[in-house]
Structures are given as C-alpha cells and as structure tokens.
C-alpha atoms as a PDB file:
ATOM      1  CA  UNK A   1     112.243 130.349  84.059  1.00  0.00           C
ATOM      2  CA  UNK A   2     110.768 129.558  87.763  1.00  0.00           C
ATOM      3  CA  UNK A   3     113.869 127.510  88.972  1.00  0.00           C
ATOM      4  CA  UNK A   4     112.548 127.055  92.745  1.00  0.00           C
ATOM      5  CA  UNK A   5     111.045 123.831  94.142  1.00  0.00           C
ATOM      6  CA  UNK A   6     108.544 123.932  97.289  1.00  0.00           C
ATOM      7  CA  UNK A   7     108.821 121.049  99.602  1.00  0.00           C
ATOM      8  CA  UNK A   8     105.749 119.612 102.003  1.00  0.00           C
ATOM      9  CA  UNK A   9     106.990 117.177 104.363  1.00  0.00           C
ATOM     10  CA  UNK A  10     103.660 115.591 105.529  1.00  0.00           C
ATOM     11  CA  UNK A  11     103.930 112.585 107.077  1.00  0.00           C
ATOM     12  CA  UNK A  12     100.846 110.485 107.604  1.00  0.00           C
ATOM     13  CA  UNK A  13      97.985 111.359 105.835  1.00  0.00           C
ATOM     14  CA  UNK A  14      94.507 110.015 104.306  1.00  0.00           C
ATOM     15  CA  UNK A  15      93.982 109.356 100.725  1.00  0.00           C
ATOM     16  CA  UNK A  16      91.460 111.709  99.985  1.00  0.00           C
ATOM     17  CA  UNK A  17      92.810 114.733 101.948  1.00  0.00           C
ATOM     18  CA  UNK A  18      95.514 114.931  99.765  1.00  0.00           C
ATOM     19  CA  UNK A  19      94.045 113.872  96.524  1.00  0.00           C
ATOM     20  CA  UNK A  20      91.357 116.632  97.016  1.00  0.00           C
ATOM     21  CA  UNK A  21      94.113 119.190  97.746  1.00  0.00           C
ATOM     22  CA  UNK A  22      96.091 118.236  94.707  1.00  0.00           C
ATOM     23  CA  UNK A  23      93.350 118.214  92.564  1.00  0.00           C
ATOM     24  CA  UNK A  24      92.567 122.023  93.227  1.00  0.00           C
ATOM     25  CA  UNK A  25      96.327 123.319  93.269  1.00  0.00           C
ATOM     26  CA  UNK A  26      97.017 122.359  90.512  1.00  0.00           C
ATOM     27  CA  UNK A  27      93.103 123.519  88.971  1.00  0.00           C
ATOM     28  CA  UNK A  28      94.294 127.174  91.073  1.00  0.00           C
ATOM     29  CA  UNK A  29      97.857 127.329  89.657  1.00  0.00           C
ATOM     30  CA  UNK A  30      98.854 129.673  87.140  1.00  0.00           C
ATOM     31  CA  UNK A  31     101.661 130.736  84.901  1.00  0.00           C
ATOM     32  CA  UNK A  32     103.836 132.037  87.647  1.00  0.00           C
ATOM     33  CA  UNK A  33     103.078 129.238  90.550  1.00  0.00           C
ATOM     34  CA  UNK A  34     105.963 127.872  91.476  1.00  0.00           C
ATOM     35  CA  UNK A  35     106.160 124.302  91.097  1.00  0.00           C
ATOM     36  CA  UNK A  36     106.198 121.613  94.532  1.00  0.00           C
ATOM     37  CA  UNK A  37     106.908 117.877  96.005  1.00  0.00           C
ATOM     38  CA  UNK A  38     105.085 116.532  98.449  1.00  0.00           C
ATOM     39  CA  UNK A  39     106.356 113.826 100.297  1.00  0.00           C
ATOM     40  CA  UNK A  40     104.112 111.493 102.569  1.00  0.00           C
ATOM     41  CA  UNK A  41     102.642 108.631 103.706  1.00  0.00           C
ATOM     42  CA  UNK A  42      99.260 106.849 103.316  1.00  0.00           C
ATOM     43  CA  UNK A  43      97.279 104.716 105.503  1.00  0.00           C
ATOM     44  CA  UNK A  44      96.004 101.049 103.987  1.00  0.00           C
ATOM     45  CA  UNK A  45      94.295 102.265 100.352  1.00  0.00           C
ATOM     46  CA  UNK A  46      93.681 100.413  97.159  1.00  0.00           C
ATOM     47  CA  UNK A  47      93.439 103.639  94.468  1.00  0.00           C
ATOM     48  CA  UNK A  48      92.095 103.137  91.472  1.00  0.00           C
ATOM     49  CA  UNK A  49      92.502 105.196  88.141  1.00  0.00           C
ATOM     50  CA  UNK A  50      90.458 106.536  85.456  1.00  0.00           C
ATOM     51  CA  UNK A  51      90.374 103.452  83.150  1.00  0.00           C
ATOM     52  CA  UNK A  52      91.091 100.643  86.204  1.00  0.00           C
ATOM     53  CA  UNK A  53      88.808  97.785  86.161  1.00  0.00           C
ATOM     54  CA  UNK A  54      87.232  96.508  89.634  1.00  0.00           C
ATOM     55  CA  UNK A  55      88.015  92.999  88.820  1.00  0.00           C
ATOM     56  CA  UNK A  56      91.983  93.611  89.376  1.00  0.00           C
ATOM     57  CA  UNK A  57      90.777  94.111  93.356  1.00  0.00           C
ATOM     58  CA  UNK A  58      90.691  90.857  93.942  1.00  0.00           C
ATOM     59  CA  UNK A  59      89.576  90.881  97.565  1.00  0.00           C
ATOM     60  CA  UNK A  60      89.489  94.567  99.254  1.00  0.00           C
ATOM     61  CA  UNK A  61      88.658  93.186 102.877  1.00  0.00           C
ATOM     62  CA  UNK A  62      88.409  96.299 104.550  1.00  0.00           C
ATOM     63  CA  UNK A  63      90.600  98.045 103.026  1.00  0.00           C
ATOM     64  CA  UNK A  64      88.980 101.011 101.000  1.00  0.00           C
ATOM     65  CA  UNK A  65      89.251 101.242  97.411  1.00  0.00           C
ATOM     66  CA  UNK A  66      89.017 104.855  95.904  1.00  0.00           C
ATOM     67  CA  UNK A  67      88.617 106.060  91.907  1.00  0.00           C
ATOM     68  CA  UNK A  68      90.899 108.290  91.150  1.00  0.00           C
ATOM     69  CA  UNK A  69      91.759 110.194  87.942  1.00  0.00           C
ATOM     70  CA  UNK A  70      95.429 109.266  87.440  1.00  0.00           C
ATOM     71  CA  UNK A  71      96.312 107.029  84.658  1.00  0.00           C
ATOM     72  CA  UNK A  72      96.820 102.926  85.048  1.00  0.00           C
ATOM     73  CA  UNK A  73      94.503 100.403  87.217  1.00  0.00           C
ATOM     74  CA  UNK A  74      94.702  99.369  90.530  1.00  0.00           C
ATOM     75  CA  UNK A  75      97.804  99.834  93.176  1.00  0.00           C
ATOM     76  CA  UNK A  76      97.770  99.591  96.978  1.00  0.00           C
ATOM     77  CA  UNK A  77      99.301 102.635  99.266  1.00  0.00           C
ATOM     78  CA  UNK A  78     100.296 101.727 102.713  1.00  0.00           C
ATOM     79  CA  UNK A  79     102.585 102.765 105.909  1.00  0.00           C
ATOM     80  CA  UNK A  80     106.005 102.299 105.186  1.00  0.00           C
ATOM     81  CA  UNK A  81     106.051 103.352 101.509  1.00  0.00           C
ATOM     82  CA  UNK A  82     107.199 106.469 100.047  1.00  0.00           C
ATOM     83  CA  UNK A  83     104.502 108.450  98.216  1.00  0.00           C
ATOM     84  CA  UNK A  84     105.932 111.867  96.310  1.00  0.00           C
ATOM     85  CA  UNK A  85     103.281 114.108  94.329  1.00  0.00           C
ATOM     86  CA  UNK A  86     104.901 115.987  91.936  1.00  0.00           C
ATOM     87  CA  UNK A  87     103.253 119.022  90.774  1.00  0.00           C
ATOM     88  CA  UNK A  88     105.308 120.497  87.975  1.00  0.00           C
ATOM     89  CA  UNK A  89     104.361 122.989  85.179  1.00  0.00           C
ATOM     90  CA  UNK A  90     106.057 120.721  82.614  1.00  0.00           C
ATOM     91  CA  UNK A  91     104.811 122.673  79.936  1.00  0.00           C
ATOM     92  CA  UNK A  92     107.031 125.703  81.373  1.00  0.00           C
ATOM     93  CA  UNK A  93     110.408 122.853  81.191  1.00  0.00           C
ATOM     94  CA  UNK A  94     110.081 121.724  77.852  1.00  0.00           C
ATOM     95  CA  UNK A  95     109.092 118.025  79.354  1.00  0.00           C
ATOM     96  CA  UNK A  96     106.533 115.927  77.631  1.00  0.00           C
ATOM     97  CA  UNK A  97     104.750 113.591  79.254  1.00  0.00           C
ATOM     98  CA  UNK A  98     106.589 110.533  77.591  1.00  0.00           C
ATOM     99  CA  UNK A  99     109.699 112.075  79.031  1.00  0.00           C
ATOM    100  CA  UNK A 100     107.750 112.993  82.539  1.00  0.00           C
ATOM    101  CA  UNK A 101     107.712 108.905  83.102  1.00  0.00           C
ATOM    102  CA  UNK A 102     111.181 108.232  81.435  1.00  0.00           C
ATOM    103  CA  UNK A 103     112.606 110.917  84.061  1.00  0.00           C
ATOM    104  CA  UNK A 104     110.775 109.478  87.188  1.00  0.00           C
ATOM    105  CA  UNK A 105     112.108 105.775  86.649  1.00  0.00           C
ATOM    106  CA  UNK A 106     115.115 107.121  86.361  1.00  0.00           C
ATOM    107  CA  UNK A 107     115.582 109.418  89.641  1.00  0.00           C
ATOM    108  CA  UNK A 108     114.064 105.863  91.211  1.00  0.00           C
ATOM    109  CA  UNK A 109     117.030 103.942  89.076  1.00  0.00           C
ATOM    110  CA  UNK A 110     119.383 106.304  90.065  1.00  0.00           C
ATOM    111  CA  UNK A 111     118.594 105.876  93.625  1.00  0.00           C
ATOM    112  CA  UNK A 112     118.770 102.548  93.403  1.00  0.00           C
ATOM    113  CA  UNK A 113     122.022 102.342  92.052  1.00  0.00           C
ATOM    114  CA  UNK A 114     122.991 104.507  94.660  1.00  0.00           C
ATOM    115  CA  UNK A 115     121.882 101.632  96.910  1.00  0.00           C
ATOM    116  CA  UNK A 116     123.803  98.726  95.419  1.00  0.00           C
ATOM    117  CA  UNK A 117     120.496  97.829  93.696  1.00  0.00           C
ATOM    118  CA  UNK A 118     119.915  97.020  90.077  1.00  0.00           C
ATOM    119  CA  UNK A 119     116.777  98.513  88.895  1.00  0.00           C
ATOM    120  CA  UNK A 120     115.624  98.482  85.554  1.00  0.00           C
ATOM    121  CA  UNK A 121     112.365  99.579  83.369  1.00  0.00           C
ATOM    122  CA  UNK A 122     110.149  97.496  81.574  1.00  0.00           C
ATOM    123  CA  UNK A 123     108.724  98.152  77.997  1.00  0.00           C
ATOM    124  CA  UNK A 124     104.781  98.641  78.258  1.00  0.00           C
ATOM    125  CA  UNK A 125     104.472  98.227  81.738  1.00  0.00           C
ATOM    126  CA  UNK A 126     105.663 101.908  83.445  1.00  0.00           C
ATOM    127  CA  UNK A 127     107.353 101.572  87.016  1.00  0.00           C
ATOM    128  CA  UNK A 128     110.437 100.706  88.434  1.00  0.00           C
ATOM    129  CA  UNK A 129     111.547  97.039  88.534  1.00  0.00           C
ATOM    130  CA  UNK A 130     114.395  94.738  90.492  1.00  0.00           C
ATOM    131  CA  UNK A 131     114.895  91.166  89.522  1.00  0.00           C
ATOM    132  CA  UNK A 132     111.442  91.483  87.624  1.00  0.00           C
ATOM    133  CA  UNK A 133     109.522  92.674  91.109  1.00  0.00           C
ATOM    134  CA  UNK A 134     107.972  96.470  90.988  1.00  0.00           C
ATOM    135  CA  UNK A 135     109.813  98.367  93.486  1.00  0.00           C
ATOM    136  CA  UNK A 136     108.188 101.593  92.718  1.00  0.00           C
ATOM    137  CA  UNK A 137     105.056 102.725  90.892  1.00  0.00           C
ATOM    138  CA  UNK A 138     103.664 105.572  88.922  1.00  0.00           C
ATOM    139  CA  UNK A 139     100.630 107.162  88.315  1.00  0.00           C
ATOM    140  CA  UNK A 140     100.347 110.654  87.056  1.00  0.00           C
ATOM    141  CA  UNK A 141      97.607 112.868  85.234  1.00  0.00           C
ATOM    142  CA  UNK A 142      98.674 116.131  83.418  1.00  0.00           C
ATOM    143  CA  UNK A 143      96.387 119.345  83.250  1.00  0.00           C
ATOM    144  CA  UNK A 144      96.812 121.929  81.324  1.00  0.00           C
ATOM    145  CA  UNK A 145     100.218 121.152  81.077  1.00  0.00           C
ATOM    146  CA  UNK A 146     100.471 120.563  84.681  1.00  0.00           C
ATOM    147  CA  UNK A 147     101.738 117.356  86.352  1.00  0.00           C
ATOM    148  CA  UNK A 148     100.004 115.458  89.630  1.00  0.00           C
ATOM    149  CA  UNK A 149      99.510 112.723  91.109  1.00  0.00           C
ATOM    150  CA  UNK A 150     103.135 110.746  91.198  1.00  0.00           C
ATOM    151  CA  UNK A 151     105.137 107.902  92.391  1.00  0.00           C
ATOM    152  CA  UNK A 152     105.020 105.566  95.115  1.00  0.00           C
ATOM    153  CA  UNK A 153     108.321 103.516  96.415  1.00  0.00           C
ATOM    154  CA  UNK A 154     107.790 100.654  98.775  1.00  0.00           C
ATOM    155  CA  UNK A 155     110.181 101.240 101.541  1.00  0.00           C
ATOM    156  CA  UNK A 156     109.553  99.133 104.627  1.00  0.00           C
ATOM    157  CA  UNK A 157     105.924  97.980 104.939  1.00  0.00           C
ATOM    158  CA  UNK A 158     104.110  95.090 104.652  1.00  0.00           C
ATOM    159  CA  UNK A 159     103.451  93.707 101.358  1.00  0.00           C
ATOM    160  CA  UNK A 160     100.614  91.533 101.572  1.00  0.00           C
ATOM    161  CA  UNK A 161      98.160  93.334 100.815  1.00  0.00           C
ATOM    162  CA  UNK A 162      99.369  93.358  97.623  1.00  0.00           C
ATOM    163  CA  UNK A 163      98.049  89.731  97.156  1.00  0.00           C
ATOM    164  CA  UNK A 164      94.589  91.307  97.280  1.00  0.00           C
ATOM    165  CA  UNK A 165      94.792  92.950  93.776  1.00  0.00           C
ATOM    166  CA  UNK A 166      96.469  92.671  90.467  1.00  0.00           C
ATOM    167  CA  UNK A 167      99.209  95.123  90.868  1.00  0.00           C
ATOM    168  CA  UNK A 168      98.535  97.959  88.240  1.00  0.00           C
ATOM    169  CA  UNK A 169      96.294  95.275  86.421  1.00  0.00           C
ATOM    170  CA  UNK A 170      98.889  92.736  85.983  1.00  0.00           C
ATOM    171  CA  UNK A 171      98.068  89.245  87.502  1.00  0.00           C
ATOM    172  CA  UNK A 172     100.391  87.692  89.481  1.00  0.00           C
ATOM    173  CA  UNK A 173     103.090  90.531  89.245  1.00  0.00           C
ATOM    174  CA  UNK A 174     105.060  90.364  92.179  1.00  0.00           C
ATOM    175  CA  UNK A 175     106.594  93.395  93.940  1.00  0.00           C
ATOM    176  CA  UNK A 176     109.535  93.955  96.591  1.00  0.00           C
ATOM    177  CA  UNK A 177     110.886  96.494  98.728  1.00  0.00           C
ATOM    178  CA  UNK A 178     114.104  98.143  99.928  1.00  0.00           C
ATOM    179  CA  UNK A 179     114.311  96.744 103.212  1.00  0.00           C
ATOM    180  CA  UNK A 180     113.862  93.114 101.501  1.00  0.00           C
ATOM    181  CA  UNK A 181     116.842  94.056  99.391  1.00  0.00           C
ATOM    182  CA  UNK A 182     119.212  94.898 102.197  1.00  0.00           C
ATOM    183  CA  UNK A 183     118.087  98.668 102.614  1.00  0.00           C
ATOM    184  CA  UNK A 184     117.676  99.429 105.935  1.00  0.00           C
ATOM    185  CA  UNK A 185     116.115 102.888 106.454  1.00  0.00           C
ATOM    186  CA  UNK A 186     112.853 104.716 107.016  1.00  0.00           C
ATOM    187  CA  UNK A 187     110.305 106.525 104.519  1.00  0.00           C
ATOM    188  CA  UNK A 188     112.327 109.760 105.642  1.00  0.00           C
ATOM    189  CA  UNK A 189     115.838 108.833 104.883  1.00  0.00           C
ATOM    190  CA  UNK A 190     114.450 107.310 101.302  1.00  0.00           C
ATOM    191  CA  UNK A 191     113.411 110.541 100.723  1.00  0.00           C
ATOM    192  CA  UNK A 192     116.793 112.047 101.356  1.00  0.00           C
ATOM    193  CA  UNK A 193     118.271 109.696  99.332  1.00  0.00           C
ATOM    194  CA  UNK A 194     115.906 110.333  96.231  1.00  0.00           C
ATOM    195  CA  UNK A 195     115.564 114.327  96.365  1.00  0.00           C
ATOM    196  CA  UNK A 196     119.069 114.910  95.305  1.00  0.00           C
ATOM    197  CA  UNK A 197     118.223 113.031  92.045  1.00  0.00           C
ATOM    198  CA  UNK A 198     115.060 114.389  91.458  1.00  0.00           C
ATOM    199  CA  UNK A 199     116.621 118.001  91.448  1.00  0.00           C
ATOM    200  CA  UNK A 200     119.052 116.290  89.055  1.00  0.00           C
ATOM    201  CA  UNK A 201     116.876 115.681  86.770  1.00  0.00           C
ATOM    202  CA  UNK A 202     114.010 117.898  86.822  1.00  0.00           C
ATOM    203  CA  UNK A 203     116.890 121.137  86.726  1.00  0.00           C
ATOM    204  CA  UNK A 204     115.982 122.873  90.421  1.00  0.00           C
ATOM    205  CA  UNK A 205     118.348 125.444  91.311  1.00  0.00           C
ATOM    206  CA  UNK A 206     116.715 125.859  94.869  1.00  0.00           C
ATOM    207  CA  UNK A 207     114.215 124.759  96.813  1.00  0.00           C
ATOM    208  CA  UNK A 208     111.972 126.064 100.316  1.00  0.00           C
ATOM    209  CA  UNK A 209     110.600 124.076 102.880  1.00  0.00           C
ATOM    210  CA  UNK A 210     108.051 126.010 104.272  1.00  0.00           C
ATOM    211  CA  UNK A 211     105.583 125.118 107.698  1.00  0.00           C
ATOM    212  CA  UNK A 212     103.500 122.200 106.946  1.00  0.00           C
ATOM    213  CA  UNK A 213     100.182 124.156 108.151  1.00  0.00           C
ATOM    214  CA  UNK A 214      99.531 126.240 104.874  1.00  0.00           C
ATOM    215  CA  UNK A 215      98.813 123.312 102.965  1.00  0.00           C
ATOM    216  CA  UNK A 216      97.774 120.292 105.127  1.00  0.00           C
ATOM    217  CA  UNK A 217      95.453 121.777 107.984  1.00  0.00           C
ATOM    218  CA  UNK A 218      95.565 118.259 109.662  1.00  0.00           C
ATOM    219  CA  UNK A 219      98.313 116.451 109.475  1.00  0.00           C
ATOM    220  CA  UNK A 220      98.008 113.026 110.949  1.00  0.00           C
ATOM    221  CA  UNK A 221     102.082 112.373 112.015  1.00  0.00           C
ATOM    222  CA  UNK A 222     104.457 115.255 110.645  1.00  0.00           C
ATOM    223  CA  UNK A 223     108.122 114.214 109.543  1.00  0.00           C
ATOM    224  CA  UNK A 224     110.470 113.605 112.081  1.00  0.00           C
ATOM    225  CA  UNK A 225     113.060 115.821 110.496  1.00  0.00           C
ATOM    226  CA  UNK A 226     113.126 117.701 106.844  1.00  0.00           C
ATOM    227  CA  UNK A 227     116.326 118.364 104.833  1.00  0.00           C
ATOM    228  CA  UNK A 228     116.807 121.552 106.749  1.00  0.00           C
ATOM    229  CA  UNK A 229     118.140 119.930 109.634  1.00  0.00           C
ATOM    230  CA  UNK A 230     115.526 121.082 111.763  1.00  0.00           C
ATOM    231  CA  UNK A 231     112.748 119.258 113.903  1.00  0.00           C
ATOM    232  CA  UNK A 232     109.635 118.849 111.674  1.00  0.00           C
ATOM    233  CA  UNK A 233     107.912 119.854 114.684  1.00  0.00           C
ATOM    234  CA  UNK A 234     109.772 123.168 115.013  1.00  0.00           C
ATOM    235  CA  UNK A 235     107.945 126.626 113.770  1.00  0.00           C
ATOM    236  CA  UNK A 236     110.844 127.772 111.201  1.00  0.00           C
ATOM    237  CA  UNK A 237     110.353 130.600 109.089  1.00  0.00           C
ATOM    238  CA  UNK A 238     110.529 129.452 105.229  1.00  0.00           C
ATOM    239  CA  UNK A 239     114.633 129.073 103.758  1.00  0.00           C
ATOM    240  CA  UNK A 240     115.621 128.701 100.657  1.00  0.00           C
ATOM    241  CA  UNK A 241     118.441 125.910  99.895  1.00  0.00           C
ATOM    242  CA  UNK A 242     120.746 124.788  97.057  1.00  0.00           C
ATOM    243  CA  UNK A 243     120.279 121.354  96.060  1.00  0.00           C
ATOM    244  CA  UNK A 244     123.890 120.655  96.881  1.00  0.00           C
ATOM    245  CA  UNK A 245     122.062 121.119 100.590  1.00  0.00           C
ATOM    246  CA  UNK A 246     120.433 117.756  99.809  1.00  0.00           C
ATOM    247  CA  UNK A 247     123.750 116.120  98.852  1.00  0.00           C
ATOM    248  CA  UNK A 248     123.634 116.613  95.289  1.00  0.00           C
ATOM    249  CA  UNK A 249     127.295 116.979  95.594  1.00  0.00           C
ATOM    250  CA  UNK A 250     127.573 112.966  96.501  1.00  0.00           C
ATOM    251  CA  UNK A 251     126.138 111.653  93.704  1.00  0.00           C
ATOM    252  CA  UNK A 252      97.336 116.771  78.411  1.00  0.00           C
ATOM    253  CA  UNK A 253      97.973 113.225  78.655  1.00  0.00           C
ATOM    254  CA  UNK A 254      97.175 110.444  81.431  1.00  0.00           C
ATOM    255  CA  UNK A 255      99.832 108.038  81.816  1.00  0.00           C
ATOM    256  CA  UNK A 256     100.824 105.067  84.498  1.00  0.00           C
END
C-alpha cells in the first residue's frame, strides 16, 4: 500500500485556481497516484456546494459567491484561515466516507487539545465546534473513491463576514477562531501543529515536499517556510521525511 504523502505549500491563492486544479487531479489520478495535502490560503469567497441554497447568502456585498460541487451549503473562505485539500484514495485505506469526516474532526480535536482548547463534534451538523462556535469546517466530495475538497480552520482573520451568510445553512450559528481563544500564531504554524495529527490518523509513513511550481503555476504569496526547514522561496530538490520530522513524536458519497 502507497504509504507516501505529497505536500503543496501554497500560500495565497484564488478560489477557482485551485478548485479547477483539484477537480482534474483527482479526475487524472489513478490506482498508483500517490495521495497529497495542500495547504493554503484564500482571498474573501463565499463557496457554495452542490445542494446550497442562495438564500443562506444573506448579503454577498462584493464578495464573490462560487457553486461548487462539495457537499453542505454556504461557508465563507478568507485570509487568515487555514484551508487543507485532502486528496486521498480512500478506497485504497479501507476509509469510508462516514469515517473520512469522523477522522478530520478529530485531527482538528486533537489539535485543539493540543492547544488547551476543548473542541467537540456535533450530531447532524459536521465540523468542529468550541463552546458551541464552529472553529473549523468541512466540505468534501468523493470520486471514484477519491477524496477532495477538505477542511477549513479559522486561524486569525476577520470574522465578519461571516454575518453575511448562514454558516453552512444554519442561521445564526456563530463561529470563533484560535487567536480569539488565546492562540497566537499564523496560518503556517497551525499547519505545523495539525500535520503531525493528520499523519496520525490517516497512517503516512512519509511524506515529500516538492517545488510549489509543478502544481500551482501562479502562486499569489508562497509559504514563508515548509516543514523542511527551508525558505519556501528556496529551489530545493524534492526530500522525503518521516512524520516524526513534523513532531509526531510530541504528541462515492458527498458529505459536509
């Protein structure tokens, strides 16, 4: 069994760049691709998915609003929040898609915990949730057995623009954020904090951080620094890791 996780470090980058180029690797992949995270930013976007209603954007301004085909309704993407695409062959793992979304709260739970934080799930309402405020979404679509699409973790950003919709079709749900719960880091360091558990739980053995260009012609701002240790601006030939290099050692169905 493929064992090996790819890593894109991003940064920055538009809605429908990515969504476009997710959409056909995971329509390209076959039997023997190995699987990859990718880890970014997006600038202001309501997304919608395949059964979200219009009425849950309350008032879009101009913001743009975009129809995707993940599962759930309405959710707002912005600077400052984690967004990690995870495009697994879950079919190859054994993983269902009911246990897909059980294992993504939990490497978000875990996190948290890591963090001082009490997180918790909610029954019919998929996410991750502190004091009854979503901390971190999910939206997914599987393929053929293949996972895309992901989660979204509000880091540090600014959270009103969440008063312009129904967050993932719920009225008046409210959400929070790390920094608002004493977390004082950067999208980059959340994301070093929540690889170790998603290797944890998803069973990677290793994993490759290869140049940025390959994937994302354009990238808009590129990560600062990747768990390497090098410059995300350097030209580094492709390594391969172990997890504990992430600091492991310290601790077809549509679906929201």
């Amino acid at each position: 069994m493929i064992s090996n996780l790819i890593i894109r470090q991003f940064g920055l980058c538009e809605y429908e760049k990515s969504y476009r180029l997710m959409t056909g690797f995971t329509d390209q992949r076959h039997v023997d691709t190995p699987d990859e995270l990718w880890c970014l930013e997006h600038p202001h976007v309501f997304t919608l998915g395949l059964a979200g209603k219009k009425e849950h954007v309350l008032d879009a301004g101009d913001i743009p609003v975009i129809k995707t085909d993940r599962g759930g309704q309405v959710t707002y993407h912005g600077p400052g929040q984690l967004v990690v695409y995870l495009l697994l062959d879950l079919r190859r793992k054994g993983i269902t898609v009911k246990k897909y979304v059980y294992l993504l709260e939990q490497v978000v739970i875990d996190m948290c915990r890591h963090l001082s934080i009490s997180a918790e799930r909610k029954p019919d309402a998929p996410g991750v949730y502190v004091h009854g405020k979503k901390i971190a979404a999910l939206g997914i679509r599987v393929k053929r057995g293949c996972s895309y699409h992901g989660l979204a973790l509000n880091v540090d950003m600014d959270l009103a623009s969440f008063n312009q919709i129904n967050p993932c079709g719920y009225p008046g749900l409210q959400v929070t954020q790390l920094s608002d719960l004493g977390c004082s880091m950067d999208v980059n360091e959340a994301f070093d904090c929540l690889l170790p558990y998603l290797f944890k739980h998803f069973g990677y053995d290793t994993y490759e951080i290869p140049e940025t260009e390959d994937r994302l012609k354009e990238p808009l701002i590129k990560f600062q620094h990747n768990l390497s240790g090098h410059s995300g601006g350097s030209r580094n030939p492709v390594k391969t890791h172990s997890p504990l290099d992430a600091g492991l050692h310290r601790h077809d169905e549509i679906r929201t």
